[in-house]
Protein backbone atom coordinates (compact mmCIF):
# COMPACT_ATOMS: atom_id res chain seq x y z
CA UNK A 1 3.06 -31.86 -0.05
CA UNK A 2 5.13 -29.40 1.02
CA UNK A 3 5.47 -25.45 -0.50
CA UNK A 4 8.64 -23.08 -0.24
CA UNK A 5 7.81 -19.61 0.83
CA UNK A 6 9.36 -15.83 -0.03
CA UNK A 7 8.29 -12.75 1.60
CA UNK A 8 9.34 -9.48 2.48
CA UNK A 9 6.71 -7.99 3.76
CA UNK A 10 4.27 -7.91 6.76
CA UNK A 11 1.39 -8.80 4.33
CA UNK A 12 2.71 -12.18 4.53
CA UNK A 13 2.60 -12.94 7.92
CA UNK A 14 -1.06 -14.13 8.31
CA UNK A 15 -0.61 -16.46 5.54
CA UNK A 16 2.97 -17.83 6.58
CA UNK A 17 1.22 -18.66 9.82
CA UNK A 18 -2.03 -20.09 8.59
CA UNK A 19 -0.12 -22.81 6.21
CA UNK A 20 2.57 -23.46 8.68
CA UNK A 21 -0.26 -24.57 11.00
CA UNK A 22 -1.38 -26.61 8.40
CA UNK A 23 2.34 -27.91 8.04
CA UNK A 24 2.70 -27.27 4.57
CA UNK A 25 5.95 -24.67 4.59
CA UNK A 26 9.23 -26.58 4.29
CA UNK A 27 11.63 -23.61 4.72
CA UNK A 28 11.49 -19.63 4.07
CA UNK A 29 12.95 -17.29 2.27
CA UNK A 30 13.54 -13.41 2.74
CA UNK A 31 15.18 -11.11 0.67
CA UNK A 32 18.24 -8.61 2.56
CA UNK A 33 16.60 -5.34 2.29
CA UNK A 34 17.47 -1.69 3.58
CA UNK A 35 14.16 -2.34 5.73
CA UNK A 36 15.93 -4.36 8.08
CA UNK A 37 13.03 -4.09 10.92
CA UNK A 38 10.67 -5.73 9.10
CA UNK A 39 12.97 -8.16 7.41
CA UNK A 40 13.84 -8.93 10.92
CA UNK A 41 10.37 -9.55 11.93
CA UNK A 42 9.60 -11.89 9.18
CA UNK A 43 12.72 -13.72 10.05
CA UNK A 44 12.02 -14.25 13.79
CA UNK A 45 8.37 -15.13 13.10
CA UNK A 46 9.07 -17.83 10.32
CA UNK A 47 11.51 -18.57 13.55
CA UNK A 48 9.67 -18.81 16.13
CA UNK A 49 7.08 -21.63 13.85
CA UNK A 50 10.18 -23.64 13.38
CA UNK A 51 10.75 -23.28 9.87
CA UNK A 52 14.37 -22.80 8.31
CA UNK A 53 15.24 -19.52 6.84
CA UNK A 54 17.43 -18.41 4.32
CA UNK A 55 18.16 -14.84 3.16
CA UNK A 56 18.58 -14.05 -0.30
CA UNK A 57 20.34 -11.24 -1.94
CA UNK A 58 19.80 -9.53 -5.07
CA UNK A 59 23.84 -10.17 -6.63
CA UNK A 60 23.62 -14.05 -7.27
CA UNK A 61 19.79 -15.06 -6.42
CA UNK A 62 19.30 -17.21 -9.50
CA UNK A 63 22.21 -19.55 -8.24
CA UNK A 64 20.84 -18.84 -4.54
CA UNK A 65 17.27 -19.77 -5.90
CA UNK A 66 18.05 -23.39 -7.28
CA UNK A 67 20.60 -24.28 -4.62
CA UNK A 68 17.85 -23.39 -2.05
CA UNK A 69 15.25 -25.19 -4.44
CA UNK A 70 16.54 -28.07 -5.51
CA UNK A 71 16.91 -30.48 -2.49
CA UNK A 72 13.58 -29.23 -1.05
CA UNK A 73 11.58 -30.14 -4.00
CA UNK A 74 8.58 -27.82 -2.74
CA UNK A 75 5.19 -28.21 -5.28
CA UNK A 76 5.37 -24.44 -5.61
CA UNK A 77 6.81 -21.43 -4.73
CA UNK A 78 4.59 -18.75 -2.85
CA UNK A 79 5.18 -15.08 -3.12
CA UNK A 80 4.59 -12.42 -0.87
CA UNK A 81 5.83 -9.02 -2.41
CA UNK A 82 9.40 -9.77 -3.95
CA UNK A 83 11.17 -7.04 -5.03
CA UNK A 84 13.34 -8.75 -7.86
CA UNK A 85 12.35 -10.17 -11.18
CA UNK A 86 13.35 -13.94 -10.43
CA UNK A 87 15.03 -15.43 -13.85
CA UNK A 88 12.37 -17.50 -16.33
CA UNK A 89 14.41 -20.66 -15.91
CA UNK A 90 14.23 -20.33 -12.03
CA UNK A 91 10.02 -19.94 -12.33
CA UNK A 92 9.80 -23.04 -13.85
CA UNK A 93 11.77 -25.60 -11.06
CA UNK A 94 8.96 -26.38 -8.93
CA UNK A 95 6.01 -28.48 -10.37
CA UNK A 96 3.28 -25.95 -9.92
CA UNK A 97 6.12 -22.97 -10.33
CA UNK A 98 6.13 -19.47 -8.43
CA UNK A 99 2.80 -18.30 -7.40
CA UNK A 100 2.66 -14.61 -6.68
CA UNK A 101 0.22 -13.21 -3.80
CA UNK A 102 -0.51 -9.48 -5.32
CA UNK A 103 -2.47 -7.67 -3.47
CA UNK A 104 -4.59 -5.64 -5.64
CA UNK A 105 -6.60 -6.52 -8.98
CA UNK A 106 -5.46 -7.60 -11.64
CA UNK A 107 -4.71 -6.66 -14.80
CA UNK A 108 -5.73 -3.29 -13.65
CA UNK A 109 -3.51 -2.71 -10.77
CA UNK A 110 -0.24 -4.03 -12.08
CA UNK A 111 2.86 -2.71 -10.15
CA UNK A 112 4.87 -2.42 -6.84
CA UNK A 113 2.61 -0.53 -4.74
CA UNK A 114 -1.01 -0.57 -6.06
CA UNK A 115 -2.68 0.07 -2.53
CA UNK A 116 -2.13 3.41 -2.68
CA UNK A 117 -3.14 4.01 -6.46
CA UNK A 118 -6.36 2.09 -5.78
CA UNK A 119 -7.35 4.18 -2.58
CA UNK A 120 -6.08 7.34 -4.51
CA UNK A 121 -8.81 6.61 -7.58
CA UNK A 122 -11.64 5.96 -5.32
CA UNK A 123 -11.62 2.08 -6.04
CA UNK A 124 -14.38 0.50 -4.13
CA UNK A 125 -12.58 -2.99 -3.49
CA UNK A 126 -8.66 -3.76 -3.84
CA UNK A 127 -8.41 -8.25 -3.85
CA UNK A 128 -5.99 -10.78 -3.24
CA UNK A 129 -4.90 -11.88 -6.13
CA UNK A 130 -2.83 -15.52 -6.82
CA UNK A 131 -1.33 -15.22 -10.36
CA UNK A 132 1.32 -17.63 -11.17
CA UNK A 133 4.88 -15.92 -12.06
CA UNK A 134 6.16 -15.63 -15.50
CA UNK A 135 9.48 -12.97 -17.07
CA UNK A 136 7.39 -9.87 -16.64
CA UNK A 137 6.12 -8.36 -13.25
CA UNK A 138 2.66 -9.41 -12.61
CA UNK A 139 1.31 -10.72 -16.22
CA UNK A 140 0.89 -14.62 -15.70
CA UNK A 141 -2.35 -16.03 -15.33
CA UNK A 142 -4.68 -15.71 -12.64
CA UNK A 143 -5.30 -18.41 -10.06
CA UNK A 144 -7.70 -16.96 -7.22
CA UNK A 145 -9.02 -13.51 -6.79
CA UNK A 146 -11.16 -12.51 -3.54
CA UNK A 147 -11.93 -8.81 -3.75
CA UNK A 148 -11.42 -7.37 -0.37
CA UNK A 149 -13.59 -3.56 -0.39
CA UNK A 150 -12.00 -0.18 0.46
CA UNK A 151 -14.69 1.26 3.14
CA UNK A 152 -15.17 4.86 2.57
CA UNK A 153 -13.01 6.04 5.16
CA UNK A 154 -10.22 2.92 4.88
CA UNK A 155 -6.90 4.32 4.93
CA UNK A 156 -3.74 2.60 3.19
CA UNK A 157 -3.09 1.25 6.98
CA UNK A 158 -6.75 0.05 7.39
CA UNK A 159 -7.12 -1.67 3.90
CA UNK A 160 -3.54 -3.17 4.07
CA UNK A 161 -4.52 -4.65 7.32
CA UNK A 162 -7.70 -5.86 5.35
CA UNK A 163 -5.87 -7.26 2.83
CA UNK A 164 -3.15 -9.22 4.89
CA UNK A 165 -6.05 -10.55 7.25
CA UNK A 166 -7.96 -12.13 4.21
CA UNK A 167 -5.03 -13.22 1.90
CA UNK A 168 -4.63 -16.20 5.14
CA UNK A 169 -7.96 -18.37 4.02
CA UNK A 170 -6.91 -17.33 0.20
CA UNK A 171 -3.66 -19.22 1.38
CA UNK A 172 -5.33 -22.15 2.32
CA UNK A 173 -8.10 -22.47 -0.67
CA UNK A 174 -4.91 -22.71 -2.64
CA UNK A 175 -3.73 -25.02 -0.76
CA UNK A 176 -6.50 -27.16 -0.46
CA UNK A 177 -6.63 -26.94 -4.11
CA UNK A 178 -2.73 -28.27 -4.76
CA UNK A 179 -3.20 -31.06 -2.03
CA UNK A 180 -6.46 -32.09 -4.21
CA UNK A 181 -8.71 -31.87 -1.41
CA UNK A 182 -10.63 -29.28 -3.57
CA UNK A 183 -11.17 -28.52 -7.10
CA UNK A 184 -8.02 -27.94 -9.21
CA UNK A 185 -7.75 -24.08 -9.76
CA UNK A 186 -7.81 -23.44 -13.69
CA UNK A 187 -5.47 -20.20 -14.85
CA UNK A 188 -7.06 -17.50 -16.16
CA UNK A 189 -5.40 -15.62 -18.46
CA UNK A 190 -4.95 -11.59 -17.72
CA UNK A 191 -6.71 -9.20 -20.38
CA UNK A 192 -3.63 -7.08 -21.72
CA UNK A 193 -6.44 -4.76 -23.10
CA UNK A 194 -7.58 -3.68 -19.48
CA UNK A 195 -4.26 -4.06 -17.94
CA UNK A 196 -2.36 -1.26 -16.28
CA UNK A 197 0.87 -0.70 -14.75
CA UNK A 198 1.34 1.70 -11.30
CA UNK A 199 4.64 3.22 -10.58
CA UNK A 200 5.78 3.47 -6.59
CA UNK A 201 4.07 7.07 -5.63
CA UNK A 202 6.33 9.88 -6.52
CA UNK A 203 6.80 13.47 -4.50
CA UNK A 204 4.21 15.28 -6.74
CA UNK A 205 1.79 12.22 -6.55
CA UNK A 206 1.21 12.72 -2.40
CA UNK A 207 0.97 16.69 -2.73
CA UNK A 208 -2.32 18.29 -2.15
CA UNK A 209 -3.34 20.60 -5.26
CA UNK A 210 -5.91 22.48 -3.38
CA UNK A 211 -7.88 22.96 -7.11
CA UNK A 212 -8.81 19.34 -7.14
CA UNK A 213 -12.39 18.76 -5.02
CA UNK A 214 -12.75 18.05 -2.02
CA UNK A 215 -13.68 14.02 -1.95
CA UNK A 216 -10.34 13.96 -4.46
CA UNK A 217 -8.11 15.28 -1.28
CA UNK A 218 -10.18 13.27 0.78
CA UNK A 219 -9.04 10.40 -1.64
CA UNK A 220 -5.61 11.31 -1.50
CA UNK A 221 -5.13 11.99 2.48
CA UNK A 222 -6.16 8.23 3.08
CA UNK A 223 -4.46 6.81 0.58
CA UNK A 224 -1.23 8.27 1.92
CA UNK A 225 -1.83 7.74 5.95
CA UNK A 226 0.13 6.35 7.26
CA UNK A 227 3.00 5.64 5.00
CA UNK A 228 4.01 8.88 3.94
CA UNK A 229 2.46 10.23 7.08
CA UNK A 230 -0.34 11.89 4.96
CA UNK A 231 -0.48 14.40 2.31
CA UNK A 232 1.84 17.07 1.73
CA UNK A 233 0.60 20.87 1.72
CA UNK A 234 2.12 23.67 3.20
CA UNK A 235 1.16 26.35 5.72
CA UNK A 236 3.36 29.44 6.53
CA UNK A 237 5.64 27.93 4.44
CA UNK A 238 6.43 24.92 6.10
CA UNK A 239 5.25 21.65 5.91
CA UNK A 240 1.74 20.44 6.88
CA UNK A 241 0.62 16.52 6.91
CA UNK A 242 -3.11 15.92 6.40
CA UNK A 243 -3.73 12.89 8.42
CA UNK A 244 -8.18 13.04 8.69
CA UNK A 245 -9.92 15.27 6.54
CA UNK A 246 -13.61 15.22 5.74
CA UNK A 247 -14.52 16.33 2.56
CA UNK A 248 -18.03 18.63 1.72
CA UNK A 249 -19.01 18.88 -1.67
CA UNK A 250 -21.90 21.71 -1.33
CA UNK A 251 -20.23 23.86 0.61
CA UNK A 252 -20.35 27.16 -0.93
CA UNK A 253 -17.13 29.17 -0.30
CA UNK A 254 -17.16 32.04 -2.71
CA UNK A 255 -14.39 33.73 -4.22
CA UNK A 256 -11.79 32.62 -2.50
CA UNK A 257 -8.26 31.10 -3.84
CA UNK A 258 -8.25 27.12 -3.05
CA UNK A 259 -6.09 26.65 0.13
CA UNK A 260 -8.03 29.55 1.99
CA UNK A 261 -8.98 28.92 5.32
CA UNK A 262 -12.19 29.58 5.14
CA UNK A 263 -13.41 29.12 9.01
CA UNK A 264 -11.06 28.30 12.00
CA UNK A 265 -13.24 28.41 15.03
CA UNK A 266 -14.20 26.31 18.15
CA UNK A 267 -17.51 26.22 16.26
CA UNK A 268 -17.32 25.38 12.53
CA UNK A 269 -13.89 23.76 12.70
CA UNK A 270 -10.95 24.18 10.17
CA UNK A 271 -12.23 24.40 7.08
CA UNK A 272 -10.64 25.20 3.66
CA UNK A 273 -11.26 25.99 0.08
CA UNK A 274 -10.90 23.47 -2.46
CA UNK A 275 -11.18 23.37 -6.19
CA UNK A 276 -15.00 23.39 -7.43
CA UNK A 277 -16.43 25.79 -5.17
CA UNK A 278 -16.29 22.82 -2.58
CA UNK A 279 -14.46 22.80 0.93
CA UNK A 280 -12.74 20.17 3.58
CA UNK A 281 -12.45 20.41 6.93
CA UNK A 282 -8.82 19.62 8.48
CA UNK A 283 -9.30 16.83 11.09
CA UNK A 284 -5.69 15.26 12.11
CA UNK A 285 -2.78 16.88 10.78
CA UNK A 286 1.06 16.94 11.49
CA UNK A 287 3.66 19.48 11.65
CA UNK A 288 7.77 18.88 12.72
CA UNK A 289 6.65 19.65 15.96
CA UNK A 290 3.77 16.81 16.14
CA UNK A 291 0.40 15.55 15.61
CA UNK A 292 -2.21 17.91 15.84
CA UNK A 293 -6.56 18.10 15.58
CA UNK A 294 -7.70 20.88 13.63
CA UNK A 295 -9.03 22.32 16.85
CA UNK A 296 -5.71 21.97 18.04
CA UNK A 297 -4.04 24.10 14.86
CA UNK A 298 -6.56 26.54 15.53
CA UNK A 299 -5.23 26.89 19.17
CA UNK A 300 -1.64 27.24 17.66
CA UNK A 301 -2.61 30.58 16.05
CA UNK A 302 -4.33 30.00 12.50
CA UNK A 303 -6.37 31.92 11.22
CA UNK A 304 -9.27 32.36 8.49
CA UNK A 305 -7.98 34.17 4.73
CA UNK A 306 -4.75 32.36 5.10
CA UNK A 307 -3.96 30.20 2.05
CA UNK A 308 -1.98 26.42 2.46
CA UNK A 309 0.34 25.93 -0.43
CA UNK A 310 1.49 23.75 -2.57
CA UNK A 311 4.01 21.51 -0.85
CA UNK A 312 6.43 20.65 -4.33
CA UNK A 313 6.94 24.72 -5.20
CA UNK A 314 8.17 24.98 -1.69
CA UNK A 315 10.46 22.33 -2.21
CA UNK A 316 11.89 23.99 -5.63
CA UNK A 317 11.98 27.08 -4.38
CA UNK A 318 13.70 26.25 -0.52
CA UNK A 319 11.25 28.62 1.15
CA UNK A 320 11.28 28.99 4.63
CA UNK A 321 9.03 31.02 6.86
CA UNK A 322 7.86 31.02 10.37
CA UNK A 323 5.93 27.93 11.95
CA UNK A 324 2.50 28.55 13.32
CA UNK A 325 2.86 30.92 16.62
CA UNK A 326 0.19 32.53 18.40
């Protein structure tokens, strides 16, 4: 039995090369994306194991689909993170159709980039979850779901890594379960009632509002390191990543605007005012000119009753002040 595979992301790869091993892929497909590096990667991987490759691009792919499909014959489809809604009457050529690897719950965590939302919301597990394809993105019955937990310092890198790491033996239960070497996997239905759709993180969703407590930043600076190279605040008017923060919700820091610097000494560390009465301490951070530890930004000149700002009203209103100097 043989299974056609589409990917586009890096997620994939563990997968790709667990059932190849197991020769089960007959040929490959990957979409032509603006991210040419990685498409690139997955191209010379599912290379370098021998297996055909075709690219597929967004003008044309139903035709591109079933000319691809049709002399292979695969069993099924499997998905990893396709970018385009692929036509009903294309879903339905192989036997056991398109079956989508999502990486995140479902119905809860419907949508095109749910790692971050689920990190963001203090989730305390994303999954792997096999649903099999139907007209709307991510609604057809479940397959498999292994819950893979979000440690309480995971980042979106760390969890991601998680995630592609365990959907490999996920991979081969459902294979082992098409080749009828294990129990046949029943569909589950999704619950519409609990289900929920995430939109791809805007501007405003990755800026720090300083009012929000302190494990809520803490939430929010992992969820967006390292894609979006952390969270966006501001200091001196320019921008400030937070990379590493640690978050302490009994600190009592008075009557202070949120965004103060509170302390910014070899001793205490950088610490700053949050919503709550609650402070953080700045751990990693990055500026235009670099990565920096908080000890570091202290040595760069900053100092306690200065306020960080909110990174979206600098960006309306063009500001632009003086980096951190001594």
């Amino acid at each position: 039995m043989q299974l056609a595979i589409i990917i586009s992301s890096v997620l994939g790869l563990p997968a790709l090369q667990a059932l190849a091993a197991q020769g089960a892929v007959a040929s490959v497909a990957v979409p032509l994306l603006p991210q040419t590096d990685e498409a690139e990667q997955l191209v010379q991987t599912a290379t370098a194991l021998g297996l055909p490759v075709v690219r597929l691009q967004r003008s044309g792919m139903a035709a591109a689909l079933t000319e691809w499909l049709t002399p292979l014959a695969p069993a099924a489809v499997l998905v990893f993170t396709f970018p385009w809604r692929i036509p009903a009457a294309v879903l339905e050529l192989p036997a056991h159709g398109f079956l989508n690897f999502h990486f995140a719950a479902l119905p809860g965590y419907r949508g095109p980039e749910p790692l971050f939302w689920q990190i963001r919301n203090g989730e305390a597990a994303g999954a792997v979850t096999v649903h099999r394809m139907s007209a709307d993105f991510d609604t057809g019955p479940v397959l498999l779901a292994e819950p893979v937990p979000i440690g309480p310092a995971d980042t979106h890198g760390l969890h991601r890594a998680r995630l592609a790491a365990q959907a490999a033996p996920v991979a081969l239960r459902l294979l082992a379960s098409l080749r009828g070497e294990a129990p046949a996997l029943v569909p589950q239905p999704q619950e519409d009632a609990k289900a929920h759709y995430w939109p791809r993180a805007t501007l405003a969703d990755v800026c720090v509002r300083w009012t929000d407590s302190s494990p809520a930043i803490d939430r929010l600076v992992r969820a967006a390191n390292p894609w979006n190279r952390g969270a966006l605040t501001t200091l001196r008017g320019q921008p400030l990543r937070l990379l590493g923060v640690t978050p302490h919700p009994a600190a009592a820091t008075g009557p202070v605007p949120p965004g103060t610097v509170l302390h910014a000494d070899a001793t205490a560390g950088l610490w700053v005012a949050c919503g709550m009465g609650e402070a953080l301490r700045l751990d990693m951070v990055a500026l235009d000119e670099g990565y920096f530890s908080g000890m570091q930004l202290i040595g760069l000149g900053i100092q306690p009753g200065e306020v960080l700002g909110d990174f979206s009203e600098m960006i309306q209103t063009q500001a632009l002040l003086p980096t951190i100097s001594q």
